[in-house]
Protein backbone atom coordinates (compact mmCIF):
# COMPACT_ATOMS: atom_id res chain seq x y z
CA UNK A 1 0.00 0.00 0.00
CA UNK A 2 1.34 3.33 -1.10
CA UNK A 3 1.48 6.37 1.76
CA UNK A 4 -1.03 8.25 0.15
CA UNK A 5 -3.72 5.34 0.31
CA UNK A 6 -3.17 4.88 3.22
CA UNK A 7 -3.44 8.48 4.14
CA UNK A 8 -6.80 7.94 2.29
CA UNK A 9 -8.58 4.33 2.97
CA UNK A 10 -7.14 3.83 6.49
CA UNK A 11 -9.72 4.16 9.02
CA UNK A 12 -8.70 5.62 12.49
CA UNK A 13 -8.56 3.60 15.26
CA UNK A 14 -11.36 3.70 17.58
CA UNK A 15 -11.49 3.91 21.16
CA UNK A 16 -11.41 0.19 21.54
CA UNK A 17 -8.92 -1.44 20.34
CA UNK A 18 -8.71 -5.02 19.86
CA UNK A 19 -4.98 -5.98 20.47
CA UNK A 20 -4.53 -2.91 22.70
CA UNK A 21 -8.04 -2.67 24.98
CA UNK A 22 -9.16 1.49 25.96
CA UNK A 23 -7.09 4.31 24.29
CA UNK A 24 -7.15 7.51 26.06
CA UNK A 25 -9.38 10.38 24.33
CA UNK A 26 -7.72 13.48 24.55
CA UNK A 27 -4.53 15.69 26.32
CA UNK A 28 -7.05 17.80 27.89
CA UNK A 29 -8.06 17.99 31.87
CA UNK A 30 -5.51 18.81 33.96
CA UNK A 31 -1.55 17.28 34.76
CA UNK A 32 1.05 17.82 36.76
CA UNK A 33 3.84 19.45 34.47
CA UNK A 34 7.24 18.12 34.00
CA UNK A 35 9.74 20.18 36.25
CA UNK A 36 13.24 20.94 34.66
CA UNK A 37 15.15 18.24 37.30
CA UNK A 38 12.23 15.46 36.21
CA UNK A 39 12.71 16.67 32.10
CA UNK A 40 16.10 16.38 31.96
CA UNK A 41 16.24 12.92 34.23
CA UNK A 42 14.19 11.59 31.15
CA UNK A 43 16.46 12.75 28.63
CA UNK A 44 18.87 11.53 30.11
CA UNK A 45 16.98 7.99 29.75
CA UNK A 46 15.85 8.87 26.28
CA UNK A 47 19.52 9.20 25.15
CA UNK A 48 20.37 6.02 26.70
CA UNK A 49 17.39 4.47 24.64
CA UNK A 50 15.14 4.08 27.47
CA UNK A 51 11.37 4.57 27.18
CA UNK A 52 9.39 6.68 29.45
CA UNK A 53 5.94 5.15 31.54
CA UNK A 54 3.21 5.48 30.03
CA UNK A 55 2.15 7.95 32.50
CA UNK A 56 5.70 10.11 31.56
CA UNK A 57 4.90 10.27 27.84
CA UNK A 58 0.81 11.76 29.10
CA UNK A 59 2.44 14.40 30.74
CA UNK A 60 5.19 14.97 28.31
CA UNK A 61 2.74 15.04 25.50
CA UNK A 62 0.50 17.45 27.33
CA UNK A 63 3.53 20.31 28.27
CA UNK A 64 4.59 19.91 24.29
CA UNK A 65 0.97 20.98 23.39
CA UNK A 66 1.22 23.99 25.43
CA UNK A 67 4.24 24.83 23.98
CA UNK A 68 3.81 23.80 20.19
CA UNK A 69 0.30 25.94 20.09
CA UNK A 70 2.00 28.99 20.53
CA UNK A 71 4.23 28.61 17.53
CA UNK A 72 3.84 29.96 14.04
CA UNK A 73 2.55 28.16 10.92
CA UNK A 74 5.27 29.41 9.69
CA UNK A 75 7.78 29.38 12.65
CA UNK A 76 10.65 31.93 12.49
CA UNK A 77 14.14 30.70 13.38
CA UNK A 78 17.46 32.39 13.53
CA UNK A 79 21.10 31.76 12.28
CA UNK A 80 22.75 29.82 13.10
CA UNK A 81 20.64 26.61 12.62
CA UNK A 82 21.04 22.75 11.95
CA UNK A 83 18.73 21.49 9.32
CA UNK A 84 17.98 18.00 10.08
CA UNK A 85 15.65 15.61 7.15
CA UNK A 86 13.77 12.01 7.71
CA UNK A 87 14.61 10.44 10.85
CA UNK A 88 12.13 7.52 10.63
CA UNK A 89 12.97 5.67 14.16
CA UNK A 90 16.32 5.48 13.68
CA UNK A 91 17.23 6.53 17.01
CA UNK A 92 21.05 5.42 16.60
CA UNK A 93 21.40 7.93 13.48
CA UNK A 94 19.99 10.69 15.70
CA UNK A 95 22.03 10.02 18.13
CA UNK A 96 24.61 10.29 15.50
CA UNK A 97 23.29 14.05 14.44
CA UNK A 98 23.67 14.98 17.71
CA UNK A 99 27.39 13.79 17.56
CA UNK A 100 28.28 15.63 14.34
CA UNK A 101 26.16 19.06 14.68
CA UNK A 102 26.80 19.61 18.68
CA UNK A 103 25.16 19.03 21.98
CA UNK A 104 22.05 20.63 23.49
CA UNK A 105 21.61 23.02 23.64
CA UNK A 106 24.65 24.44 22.33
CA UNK A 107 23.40 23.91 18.96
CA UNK A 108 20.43 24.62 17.08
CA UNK A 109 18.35 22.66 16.00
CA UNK A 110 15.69 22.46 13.24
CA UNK A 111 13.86 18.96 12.09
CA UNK A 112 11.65 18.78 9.01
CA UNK A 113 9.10 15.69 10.08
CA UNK A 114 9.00 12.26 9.74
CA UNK A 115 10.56 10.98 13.25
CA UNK A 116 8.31 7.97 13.18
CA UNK A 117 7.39 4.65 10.96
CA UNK A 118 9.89 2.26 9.35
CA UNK A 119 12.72 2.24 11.96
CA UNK A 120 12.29 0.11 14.95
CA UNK A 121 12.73 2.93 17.40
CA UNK A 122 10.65 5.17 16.31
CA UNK A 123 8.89 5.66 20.11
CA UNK A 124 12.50 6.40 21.84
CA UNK A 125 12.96 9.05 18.68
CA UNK A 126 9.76 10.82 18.93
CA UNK A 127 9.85 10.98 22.50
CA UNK A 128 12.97 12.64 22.61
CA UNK A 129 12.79 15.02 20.24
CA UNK A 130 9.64 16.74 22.18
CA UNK A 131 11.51 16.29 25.50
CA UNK A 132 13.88 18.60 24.39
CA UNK A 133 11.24 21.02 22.31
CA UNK A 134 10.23 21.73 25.68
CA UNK A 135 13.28 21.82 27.76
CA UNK A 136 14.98 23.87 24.98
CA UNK A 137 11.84 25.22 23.31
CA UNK A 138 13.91 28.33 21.50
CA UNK A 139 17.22 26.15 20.54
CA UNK A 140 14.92 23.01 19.11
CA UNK A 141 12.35 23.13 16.30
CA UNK A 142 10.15 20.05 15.18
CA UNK A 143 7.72 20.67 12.01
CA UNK A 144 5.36 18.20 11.01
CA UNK A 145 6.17 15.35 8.37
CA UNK A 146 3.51 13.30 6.32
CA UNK A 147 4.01 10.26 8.59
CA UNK A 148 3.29 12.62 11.44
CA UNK A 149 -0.32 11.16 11.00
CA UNK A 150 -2.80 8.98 12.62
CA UNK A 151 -3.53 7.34 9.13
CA UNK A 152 0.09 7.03 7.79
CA UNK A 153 1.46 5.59 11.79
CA UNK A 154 -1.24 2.92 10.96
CA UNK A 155 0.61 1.44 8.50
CA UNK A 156 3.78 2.17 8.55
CA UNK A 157 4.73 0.95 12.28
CA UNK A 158 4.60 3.37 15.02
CA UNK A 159 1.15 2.04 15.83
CA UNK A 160 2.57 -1.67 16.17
CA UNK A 161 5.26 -0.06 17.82
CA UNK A 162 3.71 1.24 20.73
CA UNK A 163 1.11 -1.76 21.14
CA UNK A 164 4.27 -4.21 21.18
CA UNK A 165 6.06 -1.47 23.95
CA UNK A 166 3.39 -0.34 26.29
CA UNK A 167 0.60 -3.51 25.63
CA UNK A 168 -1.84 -0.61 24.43
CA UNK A 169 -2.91 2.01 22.38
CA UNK A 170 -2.45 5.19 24.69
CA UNK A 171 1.21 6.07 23.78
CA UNK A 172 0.09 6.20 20.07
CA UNK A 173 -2.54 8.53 20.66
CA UNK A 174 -0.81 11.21 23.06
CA UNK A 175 1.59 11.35 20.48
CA UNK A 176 -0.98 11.27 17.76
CA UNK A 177 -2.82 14.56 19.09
CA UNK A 178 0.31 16.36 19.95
CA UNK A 179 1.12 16.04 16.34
CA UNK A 180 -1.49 17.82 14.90
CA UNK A 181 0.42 21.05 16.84
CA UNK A 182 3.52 20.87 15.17
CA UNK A 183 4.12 23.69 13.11
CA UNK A 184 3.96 23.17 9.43
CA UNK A 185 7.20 25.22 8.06
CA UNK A 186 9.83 27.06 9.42
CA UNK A 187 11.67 30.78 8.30
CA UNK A 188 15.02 31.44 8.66
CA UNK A 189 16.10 34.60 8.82
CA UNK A 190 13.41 35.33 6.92
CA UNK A 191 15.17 33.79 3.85
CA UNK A 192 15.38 30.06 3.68
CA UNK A 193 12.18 28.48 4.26
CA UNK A 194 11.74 24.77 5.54
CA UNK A 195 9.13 22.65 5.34
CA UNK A 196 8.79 18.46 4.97
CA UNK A 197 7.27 17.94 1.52
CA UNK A 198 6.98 21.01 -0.91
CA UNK A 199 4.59 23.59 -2.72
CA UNK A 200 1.13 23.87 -3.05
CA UNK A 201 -0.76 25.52 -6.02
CA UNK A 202 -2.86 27.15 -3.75
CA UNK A 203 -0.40 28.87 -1.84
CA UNK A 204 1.43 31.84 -3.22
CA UNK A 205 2.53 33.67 0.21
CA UNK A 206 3.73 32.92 3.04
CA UNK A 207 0.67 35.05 4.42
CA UNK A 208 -1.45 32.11 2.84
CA UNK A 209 0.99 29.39 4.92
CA UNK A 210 -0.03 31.43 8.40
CA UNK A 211 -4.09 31.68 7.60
CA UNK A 212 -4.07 27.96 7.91
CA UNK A 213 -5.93 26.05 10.56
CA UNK A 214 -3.14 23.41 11.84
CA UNK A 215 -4.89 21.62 14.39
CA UNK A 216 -5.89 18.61 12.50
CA UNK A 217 -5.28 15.13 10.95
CA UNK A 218 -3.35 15.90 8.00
CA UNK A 219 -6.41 16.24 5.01
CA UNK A 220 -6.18 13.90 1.92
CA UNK A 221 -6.02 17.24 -0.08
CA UNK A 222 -5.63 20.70 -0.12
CA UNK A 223 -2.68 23.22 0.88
CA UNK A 224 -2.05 21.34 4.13
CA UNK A 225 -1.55 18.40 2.61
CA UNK A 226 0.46 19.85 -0.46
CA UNK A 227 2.92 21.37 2.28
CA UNK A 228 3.65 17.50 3.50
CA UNK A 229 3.38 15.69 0.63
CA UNK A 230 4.84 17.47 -2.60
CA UNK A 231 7.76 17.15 -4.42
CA UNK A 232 10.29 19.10 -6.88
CA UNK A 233 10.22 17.81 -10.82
CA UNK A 234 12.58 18.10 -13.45
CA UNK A 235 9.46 19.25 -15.24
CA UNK A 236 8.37 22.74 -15.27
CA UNK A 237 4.31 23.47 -13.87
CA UNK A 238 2.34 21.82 -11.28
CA UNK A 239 2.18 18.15 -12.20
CA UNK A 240 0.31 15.27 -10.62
CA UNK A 241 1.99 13.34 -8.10
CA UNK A 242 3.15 9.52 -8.37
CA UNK A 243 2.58 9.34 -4.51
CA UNK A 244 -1.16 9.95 -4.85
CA UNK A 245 -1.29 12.56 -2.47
CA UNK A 246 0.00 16.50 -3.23
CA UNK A 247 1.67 17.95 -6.10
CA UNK A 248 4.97 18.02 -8.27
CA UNK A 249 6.64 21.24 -8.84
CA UNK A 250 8.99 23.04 -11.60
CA UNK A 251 12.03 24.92 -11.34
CA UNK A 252 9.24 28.04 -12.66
CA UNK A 253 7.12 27.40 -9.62
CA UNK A 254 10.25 27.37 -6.83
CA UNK A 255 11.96 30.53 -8.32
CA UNK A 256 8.41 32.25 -8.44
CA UNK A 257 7.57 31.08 -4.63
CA UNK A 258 11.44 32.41 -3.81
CA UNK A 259 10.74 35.52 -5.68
CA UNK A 260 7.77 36.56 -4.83
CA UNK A 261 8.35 35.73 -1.03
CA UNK A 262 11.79 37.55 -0.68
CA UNK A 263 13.34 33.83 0.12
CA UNK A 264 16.70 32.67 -1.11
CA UNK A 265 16.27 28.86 -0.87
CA UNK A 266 13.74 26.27 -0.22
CA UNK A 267 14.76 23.59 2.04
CA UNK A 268 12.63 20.37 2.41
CA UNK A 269 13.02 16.76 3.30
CA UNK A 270 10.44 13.90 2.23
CA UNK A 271 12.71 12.37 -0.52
CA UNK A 272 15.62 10.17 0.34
CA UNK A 273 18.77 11.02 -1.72
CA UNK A 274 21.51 9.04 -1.48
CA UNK A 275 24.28 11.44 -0.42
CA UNK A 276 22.17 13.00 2.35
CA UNK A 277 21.46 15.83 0.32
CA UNK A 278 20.57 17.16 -3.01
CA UNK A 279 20.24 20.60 -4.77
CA UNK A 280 17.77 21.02 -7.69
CA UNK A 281 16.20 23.58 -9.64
CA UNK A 282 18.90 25.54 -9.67
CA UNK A 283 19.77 25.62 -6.32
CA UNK A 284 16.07 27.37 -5.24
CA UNK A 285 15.40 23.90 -3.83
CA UNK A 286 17.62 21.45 -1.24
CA UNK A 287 16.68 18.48 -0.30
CA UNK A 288 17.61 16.44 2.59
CA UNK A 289 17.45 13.36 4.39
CA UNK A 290 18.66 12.32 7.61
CA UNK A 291 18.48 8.53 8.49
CA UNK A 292 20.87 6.23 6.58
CA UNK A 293 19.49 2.98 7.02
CA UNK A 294 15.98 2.26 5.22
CA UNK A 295 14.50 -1.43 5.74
CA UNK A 296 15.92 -1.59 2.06
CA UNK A 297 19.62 -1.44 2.08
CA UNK A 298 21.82 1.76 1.10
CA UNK A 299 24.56 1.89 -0.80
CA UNK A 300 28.06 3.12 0.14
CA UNK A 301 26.76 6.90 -0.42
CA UNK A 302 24.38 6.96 2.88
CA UNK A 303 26.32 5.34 5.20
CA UNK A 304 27.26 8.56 7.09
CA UNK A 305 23.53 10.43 9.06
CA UNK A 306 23.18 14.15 7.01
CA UNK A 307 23.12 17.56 8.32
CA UNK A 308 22.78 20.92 6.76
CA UNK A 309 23.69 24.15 8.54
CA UNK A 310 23.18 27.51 7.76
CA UNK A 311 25.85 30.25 9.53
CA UNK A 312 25.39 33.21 10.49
C-alpha cells in the first residue's frame, strides 16, 4: 500500500482497540507538568534508549501541546541553525546528528518531520525530540512530516510499535494529538524556508501558509496536505503526483515562490537522496534526508547520518 492510500482508505482507530483494549481520548483535563530536574532525568533515559511510563509520555505530551500551540505556521528561526531531514525511528542515526552538529543546547536545532514509521525505534525518537522542544523550546524546532499522521502511523509501524512497547494504544494517541500542533514550516532569517514535503498551487505567500488552521489530521487534499506531501520535478508546472497525495513542482514554480516571497532557498526533506542531500532547480530547492538505514539497504553513499547548517 502506497502512503497516500493509506493516508486515504485507512480508518482511524477507535477507542477500543482489539490488540490494545481502551485508548485515552484526549490531552485535555488537567496534569502535573514536568519540572526541569524530572525533564532532563528523562532525557537523560531517552539518550540512553530508554522509554518513558506510560504515564511520563501523558504528561510529556500534554507540556509539548502547550508549547507547540504557541508557535507559528510558519515558525521563524534564527542563524545559526542545523537542518535535520527524515529520521524515521532510527534513534542510533539521531544520536549520530547529535554527535556531528553539537550538543544541546549548544546547537540549534531544526527537524523537518518524519521521526516515526519504518525504523524500529521510532517511540525512543519521537519521544525525545519533544523532550527537548520543551526543555529547549527556543534552541529546538520540530515541524510536522507526512508520517506525522494517525492514518500514515497505521501502516507504517509506530502504531505496532507502541502496542508491542506499552501492551496498548495510549502512547500512540498522546503522540498522535500532539502532532497535529507541530508547526507546518519554518523561516530562517526570513530567507530560507523549511518545510517536509513542498509547494502547493494554492499557496502563493507565506501570508497564505499562516491563515491555515493546523490543528488537524493531516487532510487527503488541499494546501495542508500539499505542504507535507509534494515534491520538486525536473518538469516545469504543477504536475500530478506519483505518490497519490500533493503535487509536483517546476524549477518556474520554486523561483516564483522564492521571488515573490523575498526567500533565497527552499529547504525540504520527504525524498531520500543518497548522499544526504541534493540541490535542484537551480539551487532554489535542497533536499535532505537524515536517516541512513531504510528497511531496504543503502549503498556506500548513505552510510554517514546528514546535516545541513546555515551560519550566520
Amino acid at each position: 500500500m502506497s502512503e497516500a492510500a493509506a493516508l486515504r482508505d485507512q480508518p482511524l482507530a477507535d477507542t477500543e482497540m482489539a490488540e490494545g483494549g481502551k485508548v485515552a481520548h484526549t490531552l485535555g483535563g488537567t496534569f502535573d507538568p514536568p519540572s526541569i530536574p524530572s525533564l532532563d532525568g528523562w532525557i537523560e533515559n531517552l539518550m540512553a534508549c530508554k522509554q518513558l511510563s506510560e504515564e511520563d509520555v501523558r504528561r510529556l505530551c500534554e507540556k509539548a501541546r502547550e508549547v507547540l500551540q504557541d508557535e507559528s505556521n510558519v515558525q521563524p528561526v534564527k542563524c545559526p541553525v542545523t537542518v535535520c531531514g527524515d529520521i524515521h525511528g532510527q534513534f542510533h542515526d539521531l544520536m549520530e546528528l547529535f554527535k556531528i552538529g553539537g550538543p544541546n543546547p549548544d546547537t540549534n536545532y531544526l527537524f523537518m518531520g518524519d521521526y516515526v514509521d519504518r525504523g524500529y525505534f521510532s517511540v525512543e525518537t519521537v519521544t525525545l525530540l519533544v523532550a527537548l522542544k520543551i526543555r529547549y523550546p527556543q534552541r529546538i524546532t520540530i515541524l510536522r512530516g507526512n508520517h506525522e499522521s494517525r492514518q500514515i502511523t497505521q501502516v507504517y509501524g509506530f502504531y505496532d510499535e507502541c502496542l508491542r512497547k506499552y501492551g496498548n494504544a495510549n502512547v500512540w494517541k498522546y503522540f498522535t494529538d500532539l502532532f497535529d500542533y507541530l508547526p507546518l514550516t519554518a523561516l530562517i532569517d526570513n530567507q530560507i524556508f523549511c518545510l517536509h514535503g513542498g509547494l502547493s498551487p494554492s499557496i502563493d505567500t507565506l501570508d497564505n501558509i499562516r491563515a491555515l488552521d493546523r490543528i488537524q489530521e493531516v487532510p487527503h487534499e488541499g494546501p495542508m496536505c500539499d505542504l507535507l506531501w509534494s515534491d520538486p520535478d525536473d518538469r516545469c508546472g504543477w504536475g500530478i503526483s506519483p505518490r497519490g497525495a500533493g503535487y509536483t513542482f517546476g524549477q518556474d514554480i520554486s523561483e516564483a515562490f522564492n521571488h515573490n516571497n523575498g526567500l533565497t532557498l527552499v529547504a525540504r526533506a520527504h525524498q531520500l537522496v543518497m548522499e544526504g542531500y541534493n540541490w535542484s532547480q537551480d539551487r532554489n530547492v535542497v533536499t535532505i534526508f537524515s536517516g541512513k538505514i531504510l528497511p531496504s539497504p543503502c549503498t556506500d553513499q548513505c552510510k554517514i547520518p546528514f546535516i545541513f547548517s546555515f551560519g550566520s
